[in-house]
Protein backbone atom coordinates (compact mmCIF):
# COMPACT_ATOMS: atom_id res chain seq x y z
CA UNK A 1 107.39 80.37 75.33
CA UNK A 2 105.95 81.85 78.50
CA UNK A 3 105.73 85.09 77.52
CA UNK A 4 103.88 84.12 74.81
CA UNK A 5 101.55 82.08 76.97
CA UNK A 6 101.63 84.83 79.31
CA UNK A 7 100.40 87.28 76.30
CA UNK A 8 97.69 84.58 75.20
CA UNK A 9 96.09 84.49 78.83
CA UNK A 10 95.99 88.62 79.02
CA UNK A 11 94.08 88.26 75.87
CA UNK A 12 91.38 85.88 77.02
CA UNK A 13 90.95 87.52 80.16
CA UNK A 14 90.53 91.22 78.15
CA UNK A 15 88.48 89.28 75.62
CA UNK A 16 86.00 87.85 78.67
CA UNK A 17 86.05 91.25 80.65
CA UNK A 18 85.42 93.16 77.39
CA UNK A 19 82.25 91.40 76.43
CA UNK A 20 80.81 90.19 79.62
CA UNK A 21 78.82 93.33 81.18
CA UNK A 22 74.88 92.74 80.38
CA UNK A 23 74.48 95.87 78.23
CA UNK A 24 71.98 96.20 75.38
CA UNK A 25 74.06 94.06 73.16
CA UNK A 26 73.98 91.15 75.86
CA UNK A 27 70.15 90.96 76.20
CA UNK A 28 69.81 91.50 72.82
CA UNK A 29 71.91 88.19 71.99
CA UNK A 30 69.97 86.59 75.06
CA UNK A 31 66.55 87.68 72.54
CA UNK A 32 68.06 86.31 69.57
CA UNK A 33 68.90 82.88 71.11
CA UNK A 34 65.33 82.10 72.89
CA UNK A 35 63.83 83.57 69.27
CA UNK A 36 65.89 81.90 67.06
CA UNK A 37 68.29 79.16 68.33
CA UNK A 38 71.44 79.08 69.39
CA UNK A 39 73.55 80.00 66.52
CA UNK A 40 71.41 82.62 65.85
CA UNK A 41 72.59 84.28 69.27
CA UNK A 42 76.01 83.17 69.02
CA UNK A 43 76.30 84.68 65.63
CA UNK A 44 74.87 88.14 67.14
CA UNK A 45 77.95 87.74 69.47
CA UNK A 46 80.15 86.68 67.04
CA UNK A 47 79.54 90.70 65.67
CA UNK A 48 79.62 91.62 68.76
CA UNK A 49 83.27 90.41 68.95
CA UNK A 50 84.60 91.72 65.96
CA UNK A 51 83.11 95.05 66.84
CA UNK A 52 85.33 94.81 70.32
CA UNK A 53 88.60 93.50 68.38
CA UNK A 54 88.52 96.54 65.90
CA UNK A 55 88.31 98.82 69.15
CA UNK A 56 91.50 96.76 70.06
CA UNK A 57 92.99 97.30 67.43
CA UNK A 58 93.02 100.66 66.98
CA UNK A 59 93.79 100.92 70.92
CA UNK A 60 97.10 98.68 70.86
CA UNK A 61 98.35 100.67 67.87
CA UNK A 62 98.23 103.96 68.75
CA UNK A 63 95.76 105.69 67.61
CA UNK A 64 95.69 108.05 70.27
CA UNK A 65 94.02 110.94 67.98
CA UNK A 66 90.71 108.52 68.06
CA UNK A 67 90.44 108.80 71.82
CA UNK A 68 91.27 112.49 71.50
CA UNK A 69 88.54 113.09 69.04
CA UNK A 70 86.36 110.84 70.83
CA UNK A 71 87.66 112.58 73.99
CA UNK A 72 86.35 115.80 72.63
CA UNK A 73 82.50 114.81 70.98
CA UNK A 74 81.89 112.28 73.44
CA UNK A 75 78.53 113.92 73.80
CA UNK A 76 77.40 113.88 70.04
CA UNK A 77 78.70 110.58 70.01
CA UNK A 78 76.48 109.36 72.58
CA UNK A 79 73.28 111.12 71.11
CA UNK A 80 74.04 109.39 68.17
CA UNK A 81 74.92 105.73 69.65
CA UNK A 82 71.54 105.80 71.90
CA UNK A 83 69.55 106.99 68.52
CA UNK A 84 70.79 103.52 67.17
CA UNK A 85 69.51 102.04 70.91
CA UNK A 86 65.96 103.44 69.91
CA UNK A 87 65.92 101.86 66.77
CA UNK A 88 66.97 98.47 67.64
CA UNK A 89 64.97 99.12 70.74
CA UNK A 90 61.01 99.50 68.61
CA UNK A 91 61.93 97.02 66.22
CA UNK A 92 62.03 94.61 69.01
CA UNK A 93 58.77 95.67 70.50
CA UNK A 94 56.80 95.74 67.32
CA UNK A 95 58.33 92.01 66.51
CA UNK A 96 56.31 89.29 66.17
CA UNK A 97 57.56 85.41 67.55
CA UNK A 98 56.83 82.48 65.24
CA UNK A 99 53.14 81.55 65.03
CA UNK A 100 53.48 78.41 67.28
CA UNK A 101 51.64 77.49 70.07
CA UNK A 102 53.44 74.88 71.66
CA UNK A 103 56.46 75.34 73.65
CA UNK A 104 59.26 77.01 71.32
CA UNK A 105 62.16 74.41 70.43
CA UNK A 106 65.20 74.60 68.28
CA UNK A 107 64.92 76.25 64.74
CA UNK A 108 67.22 74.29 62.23
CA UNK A 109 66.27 76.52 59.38
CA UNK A 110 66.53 79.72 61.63
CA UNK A 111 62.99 81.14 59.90
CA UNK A 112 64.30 84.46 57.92
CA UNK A 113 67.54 84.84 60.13
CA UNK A 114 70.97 84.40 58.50
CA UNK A 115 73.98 83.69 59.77
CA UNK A 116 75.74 87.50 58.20
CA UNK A 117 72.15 89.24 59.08
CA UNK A 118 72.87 88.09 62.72
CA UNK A 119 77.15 88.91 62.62
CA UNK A 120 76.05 92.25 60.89
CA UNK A 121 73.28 93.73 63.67
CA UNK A 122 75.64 92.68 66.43
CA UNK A 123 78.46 94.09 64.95
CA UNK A 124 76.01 97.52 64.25
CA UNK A 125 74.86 97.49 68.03
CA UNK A 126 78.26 97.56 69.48
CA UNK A 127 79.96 99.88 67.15
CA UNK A 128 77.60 102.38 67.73
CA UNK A 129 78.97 102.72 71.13
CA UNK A 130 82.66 103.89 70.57
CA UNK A 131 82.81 104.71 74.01
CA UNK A 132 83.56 101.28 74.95
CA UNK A 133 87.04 102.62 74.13
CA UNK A 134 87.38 103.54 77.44
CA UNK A 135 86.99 100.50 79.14
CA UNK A 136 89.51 98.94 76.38
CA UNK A 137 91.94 101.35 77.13
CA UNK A 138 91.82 100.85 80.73
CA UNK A 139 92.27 96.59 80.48
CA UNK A 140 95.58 97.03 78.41
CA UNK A 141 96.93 99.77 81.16
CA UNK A 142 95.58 97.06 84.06
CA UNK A 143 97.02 94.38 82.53
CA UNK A 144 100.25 95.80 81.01
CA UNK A 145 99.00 94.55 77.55
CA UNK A 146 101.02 97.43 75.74
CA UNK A 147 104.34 97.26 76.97
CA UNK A 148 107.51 98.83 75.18
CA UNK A 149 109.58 96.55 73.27
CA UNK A 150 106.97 93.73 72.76
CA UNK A 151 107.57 92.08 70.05
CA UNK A 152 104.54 92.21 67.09
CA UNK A 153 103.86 88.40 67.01
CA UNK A 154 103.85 88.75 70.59
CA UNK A 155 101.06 91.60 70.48
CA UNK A 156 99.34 89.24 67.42
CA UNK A 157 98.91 86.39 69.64
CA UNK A 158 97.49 88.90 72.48
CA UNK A 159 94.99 90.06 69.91
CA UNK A 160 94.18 85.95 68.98
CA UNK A 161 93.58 85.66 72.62
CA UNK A 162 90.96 88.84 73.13
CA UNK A 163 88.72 87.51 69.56
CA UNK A 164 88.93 84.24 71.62
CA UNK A 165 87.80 85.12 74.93
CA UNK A 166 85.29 87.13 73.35
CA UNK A 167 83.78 84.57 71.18
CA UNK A 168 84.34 81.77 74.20
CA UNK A 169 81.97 84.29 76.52
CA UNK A 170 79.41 84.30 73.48
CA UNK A 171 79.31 80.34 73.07
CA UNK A 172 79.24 79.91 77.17
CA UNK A 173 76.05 82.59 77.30
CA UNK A 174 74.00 81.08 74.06
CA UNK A 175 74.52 77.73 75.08
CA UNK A 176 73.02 77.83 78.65
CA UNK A 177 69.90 80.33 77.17
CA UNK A 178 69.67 77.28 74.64
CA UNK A 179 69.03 75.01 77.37
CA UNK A 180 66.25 77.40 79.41
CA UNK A 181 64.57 77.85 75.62
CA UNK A 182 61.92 74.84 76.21
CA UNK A 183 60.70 76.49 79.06
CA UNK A 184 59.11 79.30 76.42
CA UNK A 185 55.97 79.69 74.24
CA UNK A 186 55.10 82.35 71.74
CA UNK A 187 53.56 84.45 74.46
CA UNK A 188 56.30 84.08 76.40
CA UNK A 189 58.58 85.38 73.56
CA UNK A 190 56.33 87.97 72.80
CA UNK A 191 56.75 89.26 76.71
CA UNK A 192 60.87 88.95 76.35
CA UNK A 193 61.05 90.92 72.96
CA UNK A 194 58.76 93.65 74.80
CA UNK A 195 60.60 93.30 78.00
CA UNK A 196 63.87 93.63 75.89
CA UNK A 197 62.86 96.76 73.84
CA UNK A 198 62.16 98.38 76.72
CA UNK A 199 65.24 98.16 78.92
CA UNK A 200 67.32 99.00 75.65
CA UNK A 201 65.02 101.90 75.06
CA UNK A 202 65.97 102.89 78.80
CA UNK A 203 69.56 102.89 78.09
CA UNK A 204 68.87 104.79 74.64
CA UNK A 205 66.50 107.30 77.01
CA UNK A 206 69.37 107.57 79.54
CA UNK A 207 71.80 108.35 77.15
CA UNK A 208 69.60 110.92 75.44
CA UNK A 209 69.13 112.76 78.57
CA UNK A 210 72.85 112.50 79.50
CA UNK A 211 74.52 113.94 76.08
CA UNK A 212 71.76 116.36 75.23
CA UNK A 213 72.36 117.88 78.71
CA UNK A 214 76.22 118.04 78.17
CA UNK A 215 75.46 120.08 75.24
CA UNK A 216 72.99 122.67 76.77
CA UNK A 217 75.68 123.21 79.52
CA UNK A 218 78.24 123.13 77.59
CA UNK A 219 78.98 126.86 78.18
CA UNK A 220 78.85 126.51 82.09
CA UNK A 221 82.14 124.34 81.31
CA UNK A 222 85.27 126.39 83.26
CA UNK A 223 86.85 129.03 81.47
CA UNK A 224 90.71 127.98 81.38
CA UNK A 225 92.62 130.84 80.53
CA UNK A 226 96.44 130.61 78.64
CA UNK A 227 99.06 132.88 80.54
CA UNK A 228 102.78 133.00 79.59
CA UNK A 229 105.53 132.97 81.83
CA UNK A 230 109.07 133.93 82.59
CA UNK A 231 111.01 132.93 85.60
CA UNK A 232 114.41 134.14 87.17
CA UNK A 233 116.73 132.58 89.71
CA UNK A 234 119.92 132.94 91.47
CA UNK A 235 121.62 133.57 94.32
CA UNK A 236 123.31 136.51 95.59
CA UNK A 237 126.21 137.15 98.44
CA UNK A 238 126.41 140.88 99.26
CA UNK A 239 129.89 140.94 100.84
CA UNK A 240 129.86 144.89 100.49
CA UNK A 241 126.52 145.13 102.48
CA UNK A 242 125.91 148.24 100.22
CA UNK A 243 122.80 146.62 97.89
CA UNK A 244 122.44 145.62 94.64
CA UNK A 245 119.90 146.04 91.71
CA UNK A 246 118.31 143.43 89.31
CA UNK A 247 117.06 145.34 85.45
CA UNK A 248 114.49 143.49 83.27
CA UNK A 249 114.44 144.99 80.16
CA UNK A 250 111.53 144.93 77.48
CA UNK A 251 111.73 146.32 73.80
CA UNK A 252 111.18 150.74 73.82
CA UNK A 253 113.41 151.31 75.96
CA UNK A 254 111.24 149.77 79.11
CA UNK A 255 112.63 148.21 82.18
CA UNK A 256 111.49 147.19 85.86
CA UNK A 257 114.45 147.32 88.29
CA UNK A 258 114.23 145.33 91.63
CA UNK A 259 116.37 147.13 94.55
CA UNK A 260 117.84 145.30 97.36
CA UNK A 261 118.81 147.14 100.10
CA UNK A 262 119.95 145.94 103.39
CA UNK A 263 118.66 148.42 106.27
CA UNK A 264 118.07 148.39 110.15
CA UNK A 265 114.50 148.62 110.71
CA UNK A 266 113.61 150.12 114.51
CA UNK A 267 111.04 148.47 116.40
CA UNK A 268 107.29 150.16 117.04
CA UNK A 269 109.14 151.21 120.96
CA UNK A 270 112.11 152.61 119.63
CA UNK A 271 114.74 150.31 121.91
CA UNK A 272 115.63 148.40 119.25
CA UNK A 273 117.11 147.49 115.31
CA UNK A 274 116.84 144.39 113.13
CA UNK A 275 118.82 143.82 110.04
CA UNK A 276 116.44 143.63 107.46
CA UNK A 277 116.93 143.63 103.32
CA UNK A 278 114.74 146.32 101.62
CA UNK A 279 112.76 145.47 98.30
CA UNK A 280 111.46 147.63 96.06
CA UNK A 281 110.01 147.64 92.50
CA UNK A 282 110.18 150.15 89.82
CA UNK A 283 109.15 150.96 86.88
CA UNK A 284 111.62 152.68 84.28
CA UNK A 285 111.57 155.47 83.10
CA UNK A 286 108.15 156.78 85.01
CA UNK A 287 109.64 156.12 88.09
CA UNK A 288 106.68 154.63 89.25
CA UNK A 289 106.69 152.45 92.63
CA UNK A 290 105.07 149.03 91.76
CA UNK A 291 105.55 147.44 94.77
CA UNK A 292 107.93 147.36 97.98
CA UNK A 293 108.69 145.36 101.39
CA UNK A 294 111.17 144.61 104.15
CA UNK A 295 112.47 140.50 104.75
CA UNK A 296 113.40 139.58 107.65
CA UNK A 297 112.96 136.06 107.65
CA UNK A 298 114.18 133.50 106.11
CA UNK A 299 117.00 135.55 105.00
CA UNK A 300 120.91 136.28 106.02
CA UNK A 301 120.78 140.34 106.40
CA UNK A 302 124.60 140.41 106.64
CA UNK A 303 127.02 138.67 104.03
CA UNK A 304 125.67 135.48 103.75
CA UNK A 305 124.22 134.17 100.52
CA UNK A 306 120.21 134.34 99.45
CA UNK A 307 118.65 132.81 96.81
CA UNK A 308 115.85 134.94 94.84
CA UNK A 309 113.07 134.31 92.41
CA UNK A 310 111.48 136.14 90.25
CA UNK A 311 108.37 134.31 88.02
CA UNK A 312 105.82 136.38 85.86
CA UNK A 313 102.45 134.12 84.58
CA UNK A 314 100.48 136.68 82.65
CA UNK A 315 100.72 140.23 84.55
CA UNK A 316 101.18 138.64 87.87
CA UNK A 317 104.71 138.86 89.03
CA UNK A 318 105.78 137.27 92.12
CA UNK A 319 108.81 137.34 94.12
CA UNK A 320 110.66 135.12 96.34
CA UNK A 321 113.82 134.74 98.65
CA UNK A 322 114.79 132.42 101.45
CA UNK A 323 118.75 131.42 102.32
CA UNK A 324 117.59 127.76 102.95
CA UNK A 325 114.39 127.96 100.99
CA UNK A 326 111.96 130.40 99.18
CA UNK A 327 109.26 132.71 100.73
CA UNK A 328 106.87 134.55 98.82
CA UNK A 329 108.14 138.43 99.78
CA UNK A 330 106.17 140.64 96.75
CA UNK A 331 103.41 140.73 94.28
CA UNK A 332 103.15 143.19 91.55
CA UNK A 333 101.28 143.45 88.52
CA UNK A 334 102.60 144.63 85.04
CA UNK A 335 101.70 144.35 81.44
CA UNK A 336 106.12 144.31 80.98
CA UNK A 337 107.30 142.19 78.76
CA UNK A 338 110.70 140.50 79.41
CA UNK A 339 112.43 140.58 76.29
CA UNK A 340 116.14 139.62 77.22
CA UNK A 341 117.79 137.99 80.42
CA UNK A 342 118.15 140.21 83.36
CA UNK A 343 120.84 141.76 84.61
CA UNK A 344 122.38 142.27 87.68
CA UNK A 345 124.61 145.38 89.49
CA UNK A 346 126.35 145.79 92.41
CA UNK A 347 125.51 149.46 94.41
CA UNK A 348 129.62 148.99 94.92
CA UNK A 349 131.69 147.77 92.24
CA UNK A 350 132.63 144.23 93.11
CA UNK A 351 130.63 144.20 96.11
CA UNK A 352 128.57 141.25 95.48
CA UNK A 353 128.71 137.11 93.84
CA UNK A 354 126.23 135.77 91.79
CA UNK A 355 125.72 131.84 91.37
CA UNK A 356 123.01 129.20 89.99
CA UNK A 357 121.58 131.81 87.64
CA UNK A 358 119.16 130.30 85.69
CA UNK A 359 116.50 132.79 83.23
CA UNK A 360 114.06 131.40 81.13
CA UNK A 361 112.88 134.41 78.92
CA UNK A 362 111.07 132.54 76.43
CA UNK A 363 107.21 132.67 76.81
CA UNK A 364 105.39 129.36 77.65
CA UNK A 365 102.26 128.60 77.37
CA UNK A 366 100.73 127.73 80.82
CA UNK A 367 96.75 126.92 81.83
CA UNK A 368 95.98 128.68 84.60
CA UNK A 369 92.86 130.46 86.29
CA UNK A 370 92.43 133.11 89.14
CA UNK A 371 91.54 131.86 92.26
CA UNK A 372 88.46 134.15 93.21
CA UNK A 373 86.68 132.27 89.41
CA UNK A 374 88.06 128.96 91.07
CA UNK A 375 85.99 129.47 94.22
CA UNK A 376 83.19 131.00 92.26
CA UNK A 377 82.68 127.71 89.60
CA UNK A 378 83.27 125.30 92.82
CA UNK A 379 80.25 126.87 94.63
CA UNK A 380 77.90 126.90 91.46
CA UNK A 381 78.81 123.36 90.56
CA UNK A 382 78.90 122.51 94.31
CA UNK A 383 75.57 120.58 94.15
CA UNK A 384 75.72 118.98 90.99
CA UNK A 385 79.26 117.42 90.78
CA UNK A 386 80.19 115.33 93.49
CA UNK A 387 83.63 114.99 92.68
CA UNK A 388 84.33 118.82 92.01
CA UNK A 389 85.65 120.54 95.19
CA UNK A 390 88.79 121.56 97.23
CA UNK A 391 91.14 118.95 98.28
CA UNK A 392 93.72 118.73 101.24
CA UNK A 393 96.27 116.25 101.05
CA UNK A 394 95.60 113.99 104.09
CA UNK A 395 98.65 111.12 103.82
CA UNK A 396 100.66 109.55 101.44
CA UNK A 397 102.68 106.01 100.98
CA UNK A 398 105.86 106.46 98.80
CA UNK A 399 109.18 104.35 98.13
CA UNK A 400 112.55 106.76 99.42
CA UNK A 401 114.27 105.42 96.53
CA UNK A 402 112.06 106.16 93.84
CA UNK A 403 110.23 108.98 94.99
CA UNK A 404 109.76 112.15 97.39
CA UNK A 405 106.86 114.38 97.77
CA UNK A 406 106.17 117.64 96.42
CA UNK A 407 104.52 118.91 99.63
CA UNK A 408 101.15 118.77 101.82
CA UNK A 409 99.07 120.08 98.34
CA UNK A 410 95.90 121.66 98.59
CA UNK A 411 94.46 121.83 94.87
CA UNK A 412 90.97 122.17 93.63
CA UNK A 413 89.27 120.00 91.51
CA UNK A 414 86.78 121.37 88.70
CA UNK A 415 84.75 120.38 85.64
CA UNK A 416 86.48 120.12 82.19
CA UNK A 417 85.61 121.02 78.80
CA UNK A 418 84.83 117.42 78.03
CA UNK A 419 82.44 115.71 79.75
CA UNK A 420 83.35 113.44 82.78
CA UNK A 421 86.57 114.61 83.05
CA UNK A 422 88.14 116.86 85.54
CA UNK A 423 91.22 119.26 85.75
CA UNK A 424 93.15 119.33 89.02
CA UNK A 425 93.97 123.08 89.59
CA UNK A 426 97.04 124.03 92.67
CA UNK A 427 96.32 125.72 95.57
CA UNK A 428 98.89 126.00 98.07
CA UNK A 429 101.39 123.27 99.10
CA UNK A 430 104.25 122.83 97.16
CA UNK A 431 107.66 122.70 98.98
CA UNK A 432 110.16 120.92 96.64
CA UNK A 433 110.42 123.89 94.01
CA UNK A 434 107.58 125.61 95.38
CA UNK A 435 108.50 129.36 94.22
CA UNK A 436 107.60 127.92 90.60
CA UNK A 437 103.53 127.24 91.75
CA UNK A 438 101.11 129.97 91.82
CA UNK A 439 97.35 129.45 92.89
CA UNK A 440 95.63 128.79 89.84
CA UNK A 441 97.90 126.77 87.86
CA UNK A 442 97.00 123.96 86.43
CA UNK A 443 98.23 120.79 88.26
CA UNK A 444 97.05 117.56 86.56
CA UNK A 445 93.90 115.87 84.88
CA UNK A 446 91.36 113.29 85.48
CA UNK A 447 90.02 111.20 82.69
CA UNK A 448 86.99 109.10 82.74
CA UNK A 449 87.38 104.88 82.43
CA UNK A 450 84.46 102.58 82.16
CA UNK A 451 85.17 101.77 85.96
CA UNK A 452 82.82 103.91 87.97
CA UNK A 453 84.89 106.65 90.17
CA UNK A 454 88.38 105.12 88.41
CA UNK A 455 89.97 107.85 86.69
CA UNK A 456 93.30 108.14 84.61
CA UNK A 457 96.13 110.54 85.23
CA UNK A 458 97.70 113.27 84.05
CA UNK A 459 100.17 115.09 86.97
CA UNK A 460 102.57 117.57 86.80
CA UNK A 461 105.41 117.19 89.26
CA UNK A 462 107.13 119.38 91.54
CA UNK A 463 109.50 120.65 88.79
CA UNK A 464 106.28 121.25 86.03
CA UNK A 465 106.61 117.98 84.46
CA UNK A 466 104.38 115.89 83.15
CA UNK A 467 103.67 112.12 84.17
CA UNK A 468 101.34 110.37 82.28
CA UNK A 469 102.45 106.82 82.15
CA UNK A 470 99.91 104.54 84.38
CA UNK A 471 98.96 106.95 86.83
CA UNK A 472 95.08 106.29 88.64
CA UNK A 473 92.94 107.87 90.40
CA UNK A 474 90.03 106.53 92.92
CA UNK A 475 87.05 108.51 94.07
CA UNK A 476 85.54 107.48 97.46
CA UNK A 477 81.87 108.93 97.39
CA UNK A 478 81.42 107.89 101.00
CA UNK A 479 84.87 109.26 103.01
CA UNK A 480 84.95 111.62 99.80
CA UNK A 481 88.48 110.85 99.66
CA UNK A 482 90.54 111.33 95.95
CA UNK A 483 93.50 108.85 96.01
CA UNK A 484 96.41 109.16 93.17
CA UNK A 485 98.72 106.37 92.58
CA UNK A 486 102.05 106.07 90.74
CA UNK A 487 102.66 102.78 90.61
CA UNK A 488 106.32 103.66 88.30
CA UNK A 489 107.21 105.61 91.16
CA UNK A 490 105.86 102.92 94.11
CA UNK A 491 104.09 105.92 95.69
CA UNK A 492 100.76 106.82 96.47
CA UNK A 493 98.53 110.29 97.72
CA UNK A 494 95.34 110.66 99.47
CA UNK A 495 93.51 113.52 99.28
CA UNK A 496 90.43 114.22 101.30
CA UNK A 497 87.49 116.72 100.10
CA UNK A 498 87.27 120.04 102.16
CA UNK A 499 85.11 123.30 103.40
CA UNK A 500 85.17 126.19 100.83
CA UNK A 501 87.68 128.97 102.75
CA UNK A 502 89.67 131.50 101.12
């Protein structure tokens, strides 16, 4: 019984919140009551409602490819929504009150208005704004309204409690208009209908602007590119101290090999030698050096064991090693292919031990864009985009037992392909798993609510997951400050906006 109560009361309150803000279809209600009683407004609401429950509806059971399409013409939607505005917006200019002279009372026969006339244009006004969606979406996530495993009476009586919260706003608003209506005479009505088509013909005007804009810029939108990937990992003990090699082979007959070698490098003076491991790169069967250095740190030179990485995203190959963690060592680039899993050979049979290998071959399909276009969109959208910029992790709040940091992230934060949102692209940063992130790749996404500078959450972890369940963002215009919070994981990030530098 209480969670049913409790599902009734989440209802009423997303009914209330849902239809109280004083947009076009509020004043317009407001109009109908001082024009034409009461019940004339209520009725307008009572459309009004229905329009909001059907948004509900279609919200609570998972109809996520409406958002998604809705998502992706939010601009044409808009055009068309405010074209409605404009229409509703001239027809209440050009109307004329009731020819009365004294002060304007209660209309029992309601003139030419009817009861479905009144349901139907408030229904009309606020399904021509779909994008109300939004702010639906973001009440059930605030309130926990779609929780798994609820049971569908429970989720009926949720919906019984939104149609009545709605409808109780709309009886609450009409009835106190109702009671200012004797203060009003025909020229007073005249000035509200006026007054009235005007401020929704400055919504429809603003929303004009905003969507035809969107679509003249819609090429300045950032370019993501798709890059594949490969990765190899696994850890090496050279007990032989002779070297070993690492082949990745491609169809044709092509390989890249990967030497190890371990050397003594003399310093600049000549006095002294370090134990070093030699790296080189190189393409079969040209022979042709792609790439080569000497590690020193990070690394056991002598018989201990050393983990290495080797990750390919497009033509970029990068290479790591560490004994306690990875360091970037070598970048190469190569049009190769990997094809099968790489193999690995001692310089001296039985020389070496090989543990934790782990290849994944098979290409995936990974957003990513190269950092000099990152910096290039960030300064041209610099002025115009408040939230777009580079980020630098400043603290964090997070639960031990549920949760532990990537690392200090520095990520950049640009304009998406759909309008108001954002993609979050990585930096630098990452220490949990950090030989897996290059600059470039894409790290998460922020999507638009009806709560200004509220965003919701897509993230990628530290090991390339995705979390998408309840995750928020909040934009602080003033300490320009980006704070992310995982409330599943009791952990929080704050991110603060910083100077272009490359």
């Amino acid at each position: 019984m209480e969670e049913l109560l409790y599902m009734l009361l989440r209802g009423l309150i997303i009914g209330v919140v849902v239809s109280a803000p004083m947009g076009p279809v509020g004043i317009f209600c407001i109009q109908r009551t001082l024009d034409k009683g009461r019940w004339s407004g209520f009725y307008t609401g009572v459309g009004a409602a229905i329009s909001d429950l059907i948004y509900c509806l279609l919200t609570g059971f998972g109809l996520s490819f409406i958002e998604e399409f809705i998502s992706r013409h939010r601009s044409p939607i808009q055009l068309l929504g405010s074209l409605v505005l404009v229409f509703f917006g001239i027809w209440l200019i050009r109307k004329k009150p009731e020819e009365k002279n004294e002060a304007i009372v209660m209309d029992t026969d309601h003139g030419s208005s009817s009861c479905e006339g009144d349901i139907l244009k408030g229904f009309a006004l606020t399904f021509s704004n779909p994008l109300i969606l939004f702010l639906i979406i973001g009440l059930f996530a605030q309130f926990n309204f779609v929780i798994e495993g609820i049971k569908f009476y429970h989720y009926m009586l949720g919906f019984l409690g939104i149609i009545a919260g709605a409808l109780g706003w709309w009886w609450l608003v009409t009835y106190f208009v109702d009671k200012l209506r004797g203060h009003f005479n025909q020229r007073t009505m005249k000035l509200i209908n006026v007054a009235v088509g005007i401020i929704i013909l400055i919504f429809a005007a603003v929303g004009i602007v905003s969507s035809t804009a969107t679509l003249l810029t819609a090429s300045d939108k950032v370019p993501v590119r798709k890059s594949v990937t490969n990765s190899v990992s696994f850890r090496v003990a050279d007990t032989s101290m002779k070297g070993w090699d690492v082949e990745f082979r491609s169809e044709g007959g092509k390989m890249i090999s990967m030497a190890v070698r371990p050397e003594s490098k003399t310093d600049p003076f000549g006095d002294s030698k370090t134990d070093v491991l030699s790296v080189k790169i190189i393409e079969q069967p040209s022979g042709k050096l792609l790439g080569e250095t000497t590690v020193s740190e990070g690394i056991d030179p002598y018989r201990g064991k050393n983990s290495w990485r080797v990750a390919r995203i497009g033509d970029e190959w990068n290479v790591f090693a560490g004994n306690r963690e990875y360091r970037h060592i070598l970048s190469f680039n190569s049009s190769f292919h990997l094809e099968s899993e790489p193999e690995i050979f001692p310089v001296s049979p039985g020389g070496i031990s090989v543990s934790e290998y782990d290849a994944q071959i098979d290409d995936l399909e990974l957003e990513s864009i190269p950092e000099g276009e990152m910096l290039s969109i960030l300064k041209t959208v610099e002025n115009s985009r408040s939230l777009a910029g580079i980020y630098s992790m400043l603290d964090y709040e997070q639960d031990d037992s549920y949760a532990v940091i990537g690392g200090s992230y520095k990520v950049a934060v640009l304009p998406s392909e759909n309008d108001g949102f954002f993609d979050i692209f990585y930096i630098d940063g990452a220490k949990a798993n950090s030989a897996s992130w290059v600059c470039g790749m894409k790290k998460g996404k922020l999507k638009p609510t009806s709560f200004v500078n509220i965003y919701d959450v897509e993230w990628r972890d530290a090991e390339g997951a995705w979390m998408l369940h309840d995750v928020q963002a909040e934009y602080d215009p003033m300490l320009l400050t980006l704070t992310l919070k995982f409330p599943y994981q009791s952990c929080s990030m704050r991110f603060r906006s910083v100077a272009y530098k490359h």
